[in-house]
N, C-alpha and C. Protein backbone atom coordinates (compact mmCIF):
# COMPACT_ATOMS: atom_id res chain seq x y z
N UNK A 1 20.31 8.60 11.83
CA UNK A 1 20.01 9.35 10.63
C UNK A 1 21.24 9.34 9.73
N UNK A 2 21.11 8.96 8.65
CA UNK A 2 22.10 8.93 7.29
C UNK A 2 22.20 10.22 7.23
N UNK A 3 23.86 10.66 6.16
CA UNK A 3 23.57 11.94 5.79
C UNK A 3 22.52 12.54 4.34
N UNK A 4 21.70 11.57 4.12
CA UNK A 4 21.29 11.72 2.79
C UNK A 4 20.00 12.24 3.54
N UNK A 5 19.68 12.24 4.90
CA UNK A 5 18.80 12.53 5.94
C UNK A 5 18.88 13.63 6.25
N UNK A 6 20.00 13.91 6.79
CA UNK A 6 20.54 15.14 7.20
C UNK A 6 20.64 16.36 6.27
N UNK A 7 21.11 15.93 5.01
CA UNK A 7 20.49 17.39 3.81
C UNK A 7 19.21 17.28 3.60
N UNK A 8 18.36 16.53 4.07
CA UNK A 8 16.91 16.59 3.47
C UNK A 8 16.26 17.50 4.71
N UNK A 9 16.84 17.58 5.66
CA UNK A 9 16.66 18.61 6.89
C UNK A 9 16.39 19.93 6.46
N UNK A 10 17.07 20.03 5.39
CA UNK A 10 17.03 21.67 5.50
C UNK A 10 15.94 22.07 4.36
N UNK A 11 15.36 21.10 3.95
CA UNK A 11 14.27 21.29 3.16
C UNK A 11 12.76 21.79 3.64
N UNK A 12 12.07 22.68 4.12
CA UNK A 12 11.20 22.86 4.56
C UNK A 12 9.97 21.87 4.52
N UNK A 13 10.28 21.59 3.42
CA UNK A 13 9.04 20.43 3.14
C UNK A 13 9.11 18.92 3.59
N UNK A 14 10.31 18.83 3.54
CA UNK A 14 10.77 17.47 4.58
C UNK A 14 10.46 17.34 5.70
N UNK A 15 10.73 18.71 6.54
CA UNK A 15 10.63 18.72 7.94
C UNK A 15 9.07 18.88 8.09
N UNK A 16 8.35 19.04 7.39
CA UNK A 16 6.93 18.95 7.52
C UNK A 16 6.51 17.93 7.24
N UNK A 17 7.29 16.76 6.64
CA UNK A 17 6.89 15.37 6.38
C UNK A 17 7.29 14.66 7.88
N UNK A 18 8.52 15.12 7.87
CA UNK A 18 8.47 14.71 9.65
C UNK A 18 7.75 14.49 10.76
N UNK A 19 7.37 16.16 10.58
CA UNK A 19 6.37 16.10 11.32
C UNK A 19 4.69 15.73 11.22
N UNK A 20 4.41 15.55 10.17
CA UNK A 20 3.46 14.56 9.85
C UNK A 20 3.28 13.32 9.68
N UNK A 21 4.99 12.61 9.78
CA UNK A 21 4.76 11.15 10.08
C UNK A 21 5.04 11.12 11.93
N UNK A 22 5.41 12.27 13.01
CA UNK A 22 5.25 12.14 13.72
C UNK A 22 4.08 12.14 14.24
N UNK A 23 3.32 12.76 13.87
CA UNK A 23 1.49 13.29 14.27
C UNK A 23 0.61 11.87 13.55
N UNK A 24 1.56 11.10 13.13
CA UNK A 24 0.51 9.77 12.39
C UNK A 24 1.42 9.07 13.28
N UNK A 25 2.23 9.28 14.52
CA UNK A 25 2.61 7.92 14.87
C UNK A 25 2.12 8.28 16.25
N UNK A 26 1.57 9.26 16.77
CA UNK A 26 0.87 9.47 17.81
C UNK A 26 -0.47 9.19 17.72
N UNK A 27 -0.86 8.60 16.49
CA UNK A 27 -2.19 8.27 16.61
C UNK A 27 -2.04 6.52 17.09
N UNK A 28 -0.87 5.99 17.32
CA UNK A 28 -0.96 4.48 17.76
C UNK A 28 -0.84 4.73 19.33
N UNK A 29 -0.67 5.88 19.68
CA UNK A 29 -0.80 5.46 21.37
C UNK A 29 -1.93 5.92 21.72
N UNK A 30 -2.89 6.24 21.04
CA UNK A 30 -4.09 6.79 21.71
C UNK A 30 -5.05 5.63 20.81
N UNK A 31 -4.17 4.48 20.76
CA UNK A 31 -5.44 3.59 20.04
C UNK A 31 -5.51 2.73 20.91
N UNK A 32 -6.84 2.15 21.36
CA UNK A 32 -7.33 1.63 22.32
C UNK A 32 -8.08 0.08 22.33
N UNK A 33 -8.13 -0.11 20.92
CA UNK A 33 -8.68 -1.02 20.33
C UNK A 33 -8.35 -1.12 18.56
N UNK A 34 -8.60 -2.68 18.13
CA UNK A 34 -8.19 -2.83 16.67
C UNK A 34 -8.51 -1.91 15.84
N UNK A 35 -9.49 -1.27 15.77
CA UNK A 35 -10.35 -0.71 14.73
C UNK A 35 -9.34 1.24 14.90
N UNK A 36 -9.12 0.91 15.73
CA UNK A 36 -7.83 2.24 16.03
C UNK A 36 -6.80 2.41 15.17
N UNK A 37 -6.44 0.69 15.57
CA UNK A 37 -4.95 0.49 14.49
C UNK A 37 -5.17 0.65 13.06
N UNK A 38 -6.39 0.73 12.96
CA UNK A 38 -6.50 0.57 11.34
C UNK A 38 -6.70 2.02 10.95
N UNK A 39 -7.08 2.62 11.43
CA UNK A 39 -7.18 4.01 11.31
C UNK A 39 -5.48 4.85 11.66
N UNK A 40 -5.10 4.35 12.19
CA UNK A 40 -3.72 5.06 12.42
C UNK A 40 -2.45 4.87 11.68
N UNK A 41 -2.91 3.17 10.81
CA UNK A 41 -1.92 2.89 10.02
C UNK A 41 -2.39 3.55 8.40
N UNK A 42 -3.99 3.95 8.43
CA UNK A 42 -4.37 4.54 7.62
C UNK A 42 -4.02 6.03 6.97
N UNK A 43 -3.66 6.47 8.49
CA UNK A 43 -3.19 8.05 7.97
C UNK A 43 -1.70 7.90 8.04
N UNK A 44 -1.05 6.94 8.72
CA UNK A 44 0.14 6.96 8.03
C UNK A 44 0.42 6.15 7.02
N UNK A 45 -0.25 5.62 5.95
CA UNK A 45 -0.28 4.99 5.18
C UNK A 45 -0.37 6.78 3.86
N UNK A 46 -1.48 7.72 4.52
CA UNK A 46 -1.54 8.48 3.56
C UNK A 46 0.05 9.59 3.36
N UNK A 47 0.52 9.73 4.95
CA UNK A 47 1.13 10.40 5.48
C UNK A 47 2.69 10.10 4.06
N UNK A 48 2.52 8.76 3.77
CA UNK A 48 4.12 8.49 3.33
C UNK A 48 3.87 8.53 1.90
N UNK A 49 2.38 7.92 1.48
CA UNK A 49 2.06 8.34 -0.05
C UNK A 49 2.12 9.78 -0.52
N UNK A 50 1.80 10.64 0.19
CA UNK A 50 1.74 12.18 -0.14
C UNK A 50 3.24 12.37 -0.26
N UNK A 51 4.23 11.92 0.36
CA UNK A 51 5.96 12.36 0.55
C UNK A 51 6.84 11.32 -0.02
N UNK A 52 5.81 10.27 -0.95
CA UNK A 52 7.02 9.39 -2.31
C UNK A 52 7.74 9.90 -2.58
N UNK A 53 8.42 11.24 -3.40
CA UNK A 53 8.98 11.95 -3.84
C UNK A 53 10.10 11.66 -3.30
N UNK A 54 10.58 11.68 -1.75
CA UNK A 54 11.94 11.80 -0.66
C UNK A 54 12.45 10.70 -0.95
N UNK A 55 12.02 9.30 -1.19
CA UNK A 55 12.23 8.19 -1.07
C UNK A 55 13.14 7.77 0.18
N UNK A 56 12.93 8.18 1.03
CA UNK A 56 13.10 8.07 2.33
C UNK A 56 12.36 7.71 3.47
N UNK A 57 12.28 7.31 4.37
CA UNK A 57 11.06 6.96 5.40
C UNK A 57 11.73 6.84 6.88
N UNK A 58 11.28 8.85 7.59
CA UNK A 58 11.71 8.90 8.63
C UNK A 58 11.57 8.32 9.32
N UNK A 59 11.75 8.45 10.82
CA UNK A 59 11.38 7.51 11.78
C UNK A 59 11.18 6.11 11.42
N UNK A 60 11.78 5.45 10.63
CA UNK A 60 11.83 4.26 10.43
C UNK A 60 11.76 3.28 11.60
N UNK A 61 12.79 3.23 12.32
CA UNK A 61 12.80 2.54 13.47
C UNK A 61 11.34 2.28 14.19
N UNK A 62 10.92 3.38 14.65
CA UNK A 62 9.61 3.93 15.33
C UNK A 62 8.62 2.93 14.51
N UNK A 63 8.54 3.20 13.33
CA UNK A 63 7.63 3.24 12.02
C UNK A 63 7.54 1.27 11.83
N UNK A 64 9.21 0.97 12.31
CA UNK A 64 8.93 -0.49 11.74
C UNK A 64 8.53 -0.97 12.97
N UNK A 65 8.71 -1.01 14.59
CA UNK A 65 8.10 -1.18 15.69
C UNK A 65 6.61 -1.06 15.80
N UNK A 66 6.27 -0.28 15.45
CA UNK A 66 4.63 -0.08 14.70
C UNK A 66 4.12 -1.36 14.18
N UNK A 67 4.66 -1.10 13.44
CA UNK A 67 4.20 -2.69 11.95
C UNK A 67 3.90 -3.63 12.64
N UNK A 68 5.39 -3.67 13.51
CA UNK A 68 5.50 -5.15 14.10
C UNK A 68 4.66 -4.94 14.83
N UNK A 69 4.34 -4.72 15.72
CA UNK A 69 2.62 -4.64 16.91
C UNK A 69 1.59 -4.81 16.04
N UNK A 70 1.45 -4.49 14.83
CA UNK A 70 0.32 -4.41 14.46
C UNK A 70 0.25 -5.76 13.45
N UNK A 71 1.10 -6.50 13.65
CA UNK A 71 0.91 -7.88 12.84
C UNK A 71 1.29 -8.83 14.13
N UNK A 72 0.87 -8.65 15.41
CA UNK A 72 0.76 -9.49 16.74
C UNK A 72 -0.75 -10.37 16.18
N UNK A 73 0.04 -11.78 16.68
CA UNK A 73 -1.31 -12.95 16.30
C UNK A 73 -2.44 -12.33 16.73
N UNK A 74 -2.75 -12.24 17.54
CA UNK A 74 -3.92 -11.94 18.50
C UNK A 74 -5.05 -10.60 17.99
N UNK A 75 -4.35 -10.07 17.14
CA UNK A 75 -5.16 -9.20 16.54
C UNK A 75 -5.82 -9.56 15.24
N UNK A 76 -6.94 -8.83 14.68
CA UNK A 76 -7.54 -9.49 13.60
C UNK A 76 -6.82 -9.22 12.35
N UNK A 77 -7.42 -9.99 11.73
CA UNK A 77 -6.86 -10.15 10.31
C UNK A 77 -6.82 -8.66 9.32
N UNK A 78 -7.87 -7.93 9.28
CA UNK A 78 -7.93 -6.68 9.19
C UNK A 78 -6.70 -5.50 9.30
N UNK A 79 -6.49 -5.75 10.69
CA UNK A 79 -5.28 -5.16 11.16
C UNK A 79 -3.65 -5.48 10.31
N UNK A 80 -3.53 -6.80 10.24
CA UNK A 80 -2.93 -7.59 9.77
C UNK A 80 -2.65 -7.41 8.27
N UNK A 81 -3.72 -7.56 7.21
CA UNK A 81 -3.79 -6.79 6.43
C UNK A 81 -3.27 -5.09 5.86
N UNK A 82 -3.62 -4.22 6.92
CA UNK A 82 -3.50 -2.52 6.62
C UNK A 82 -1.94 -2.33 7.13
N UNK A 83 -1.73 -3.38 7.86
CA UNK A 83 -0.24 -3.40 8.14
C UNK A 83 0.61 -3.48 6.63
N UNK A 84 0.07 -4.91 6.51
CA UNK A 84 0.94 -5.61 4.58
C UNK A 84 0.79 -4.17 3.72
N UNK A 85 -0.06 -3.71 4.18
CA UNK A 85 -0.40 -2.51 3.01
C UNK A 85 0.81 -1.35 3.02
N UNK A 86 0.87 -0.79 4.04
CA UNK A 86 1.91 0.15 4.65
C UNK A 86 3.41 -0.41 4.33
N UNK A 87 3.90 -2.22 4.60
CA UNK A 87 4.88 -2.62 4.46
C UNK A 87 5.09 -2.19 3.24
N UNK A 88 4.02 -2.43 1.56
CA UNK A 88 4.51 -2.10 0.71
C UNK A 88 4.48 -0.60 0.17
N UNK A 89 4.03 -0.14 0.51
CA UNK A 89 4.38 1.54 0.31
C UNK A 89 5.62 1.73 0.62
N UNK A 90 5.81 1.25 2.11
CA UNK A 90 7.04 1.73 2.43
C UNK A 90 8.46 1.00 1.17
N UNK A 91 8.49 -0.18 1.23
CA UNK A 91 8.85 -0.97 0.08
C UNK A 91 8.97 -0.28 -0.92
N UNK A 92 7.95 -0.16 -1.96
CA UNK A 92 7.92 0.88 -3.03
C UNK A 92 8.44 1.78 -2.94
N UNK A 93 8.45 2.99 -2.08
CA UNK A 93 9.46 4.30 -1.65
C UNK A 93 11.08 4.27 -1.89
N UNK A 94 11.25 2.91 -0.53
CA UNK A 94 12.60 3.21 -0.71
C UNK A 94 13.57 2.28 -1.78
N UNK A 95 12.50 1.44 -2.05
CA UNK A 95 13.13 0.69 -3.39
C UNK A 95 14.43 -0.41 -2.57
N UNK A 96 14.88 -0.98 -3.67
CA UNK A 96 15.32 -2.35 -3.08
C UNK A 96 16.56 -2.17 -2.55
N UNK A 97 17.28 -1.49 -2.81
CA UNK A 97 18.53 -0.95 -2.47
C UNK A 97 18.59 -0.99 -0.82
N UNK A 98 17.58 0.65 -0.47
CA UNK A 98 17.36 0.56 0.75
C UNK A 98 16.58 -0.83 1.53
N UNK A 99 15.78 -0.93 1.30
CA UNK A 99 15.27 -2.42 1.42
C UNK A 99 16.21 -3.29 2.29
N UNK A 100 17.25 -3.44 1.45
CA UNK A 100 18.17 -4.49 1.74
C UNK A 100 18.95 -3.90 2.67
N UNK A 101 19.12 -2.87 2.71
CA UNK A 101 20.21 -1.95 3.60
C UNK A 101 19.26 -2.24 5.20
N UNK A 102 18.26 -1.60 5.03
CA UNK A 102 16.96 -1.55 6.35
C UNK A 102 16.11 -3.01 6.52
N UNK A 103 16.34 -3.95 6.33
CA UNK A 103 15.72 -4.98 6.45
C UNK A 103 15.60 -6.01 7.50
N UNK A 104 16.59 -5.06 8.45
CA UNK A 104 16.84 -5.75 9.86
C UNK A 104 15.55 -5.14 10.56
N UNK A 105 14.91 -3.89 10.21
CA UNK A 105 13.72 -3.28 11.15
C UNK A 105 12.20 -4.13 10.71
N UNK A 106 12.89 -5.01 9.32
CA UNK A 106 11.52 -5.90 9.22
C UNK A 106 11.42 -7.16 9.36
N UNK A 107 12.69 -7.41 9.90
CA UNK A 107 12.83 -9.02 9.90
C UNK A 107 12.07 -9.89 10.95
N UNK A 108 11.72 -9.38 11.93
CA UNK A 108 11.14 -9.70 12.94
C UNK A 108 9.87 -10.62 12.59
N UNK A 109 8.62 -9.34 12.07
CA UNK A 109 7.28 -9.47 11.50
C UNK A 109 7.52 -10.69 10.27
N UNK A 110 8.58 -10.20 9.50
CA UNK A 110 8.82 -11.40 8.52
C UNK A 110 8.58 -12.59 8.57
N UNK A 111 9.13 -13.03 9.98
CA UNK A 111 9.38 -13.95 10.69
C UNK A 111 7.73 -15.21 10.51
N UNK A 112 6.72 -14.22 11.28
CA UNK A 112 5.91 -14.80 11.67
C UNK A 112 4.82 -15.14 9.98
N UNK A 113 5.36 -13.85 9.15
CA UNK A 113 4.42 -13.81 8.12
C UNK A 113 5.13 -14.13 7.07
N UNK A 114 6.15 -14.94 6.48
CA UNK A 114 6.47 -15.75 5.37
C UNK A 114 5.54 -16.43 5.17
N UNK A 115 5.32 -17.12 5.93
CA UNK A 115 4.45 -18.32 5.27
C UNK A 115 3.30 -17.74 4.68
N UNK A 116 2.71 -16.54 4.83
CA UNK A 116 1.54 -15.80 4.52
C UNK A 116 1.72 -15.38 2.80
N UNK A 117 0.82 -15.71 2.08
CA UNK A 117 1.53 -15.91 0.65
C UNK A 117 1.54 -14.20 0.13
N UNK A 118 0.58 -13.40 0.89
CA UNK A 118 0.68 -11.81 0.39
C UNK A 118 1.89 -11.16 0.94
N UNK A 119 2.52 -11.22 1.69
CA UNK A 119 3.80 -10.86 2.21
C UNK A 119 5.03 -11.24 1.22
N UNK A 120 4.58 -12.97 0.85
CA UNK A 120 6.03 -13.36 0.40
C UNK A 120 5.80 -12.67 -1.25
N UNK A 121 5.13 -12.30 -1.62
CA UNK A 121 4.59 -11.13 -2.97
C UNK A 121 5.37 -9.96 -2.87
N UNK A 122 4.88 -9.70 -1.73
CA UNK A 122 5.07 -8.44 -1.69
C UNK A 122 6.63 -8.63 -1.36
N UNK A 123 7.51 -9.11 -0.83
CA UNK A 123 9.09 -8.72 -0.30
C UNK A 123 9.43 -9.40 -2.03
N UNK A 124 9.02 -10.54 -2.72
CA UNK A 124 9.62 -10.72 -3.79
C UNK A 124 9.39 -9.38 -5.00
N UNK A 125 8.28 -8.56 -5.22
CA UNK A 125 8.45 -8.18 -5.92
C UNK A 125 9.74 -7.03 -5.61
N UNK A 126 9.77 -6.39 -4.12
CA UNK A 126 10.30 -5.07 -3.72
C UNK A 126 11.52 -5.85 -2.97
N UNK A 127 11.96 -6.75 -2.96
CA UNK A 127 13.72 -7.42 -2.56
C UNK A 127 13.80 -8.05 -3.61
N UNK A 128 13.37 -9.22 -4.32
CA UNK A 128 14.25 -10.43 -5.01
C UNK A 128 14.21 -10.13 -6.35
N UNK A 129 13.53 -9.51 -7.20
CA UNK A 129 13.49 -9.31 -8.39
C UNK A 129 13.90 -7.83 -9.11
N UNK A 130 14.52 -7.59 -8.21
CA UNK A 130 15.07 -6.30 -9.09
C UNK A 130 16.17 -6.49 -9.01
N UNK A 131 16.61 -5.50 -10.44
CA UNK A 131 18.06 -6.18 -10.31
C UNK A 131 19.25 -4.68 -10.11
N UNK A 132 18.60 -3.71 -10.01
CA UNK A 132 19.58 -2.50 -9.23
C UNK A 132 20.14 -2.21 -8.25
């Protein structure tokens, strides 16, 4: 945790974002099948739109381990998809700055999905073209 983390602690409303991106990341271990994942990346998809404001994104670590499972070949395209979706929210939030700072928790998934032309969109608009 940064300290730009650590004063956002004492915000009541933060710590309730916390804990609502914790209660959306307990919905991936009780998913049992694809159609799970999509529902779990769904409410944490809502979980981080409702808390733009912080421009922060707790549990990151947790959050980008997520992603990455949920863009495993073997799952459907669907999945695969609601994942890209979440990547750019999260993207959008913390803006390119952080981006570039945190980009080791996405490099992995990157990996497999460059070549995928909605991904390489999405990291160019929220890494390569800004210029702050």
């Amino acid at each position: 945790m940064n300290t730009e983390e650590l004063e956002l602690l004492s915000d009541s409303k933060y710590r309730n974002y916390v804990a609502a991106i914790d209660k959306a990341l307990k919905n991936f271990e009780y998913s049992s099948e694809w159609a799970d994942l999509i529902s779990a990346l769904g409410k944490l998809n809502k979980v981080l739109q409702n808390n733009a404001k912080y421009q922060v994104v707790p549990k990151k670590l947790t959050i980008g381990k997520r992603l990455a499972q949920c863009l495993h070949p073997a799952l459907p395209g669907g999945v695969h998809r609601k994942a890209l979706e979440t990547y750019e929210i999260i993207f959008k939030i913390i803006g390119p700055k952080r981006l570039a700072k945190d980009l080791f928790l996405y490099r992995k998934p990157m990996k497999s999905f460059t070549e995928d032309s909605c991904f390489r969109a999405i990291l160019k608009q929220y890494l390569v073209s800004h210029d702050d």
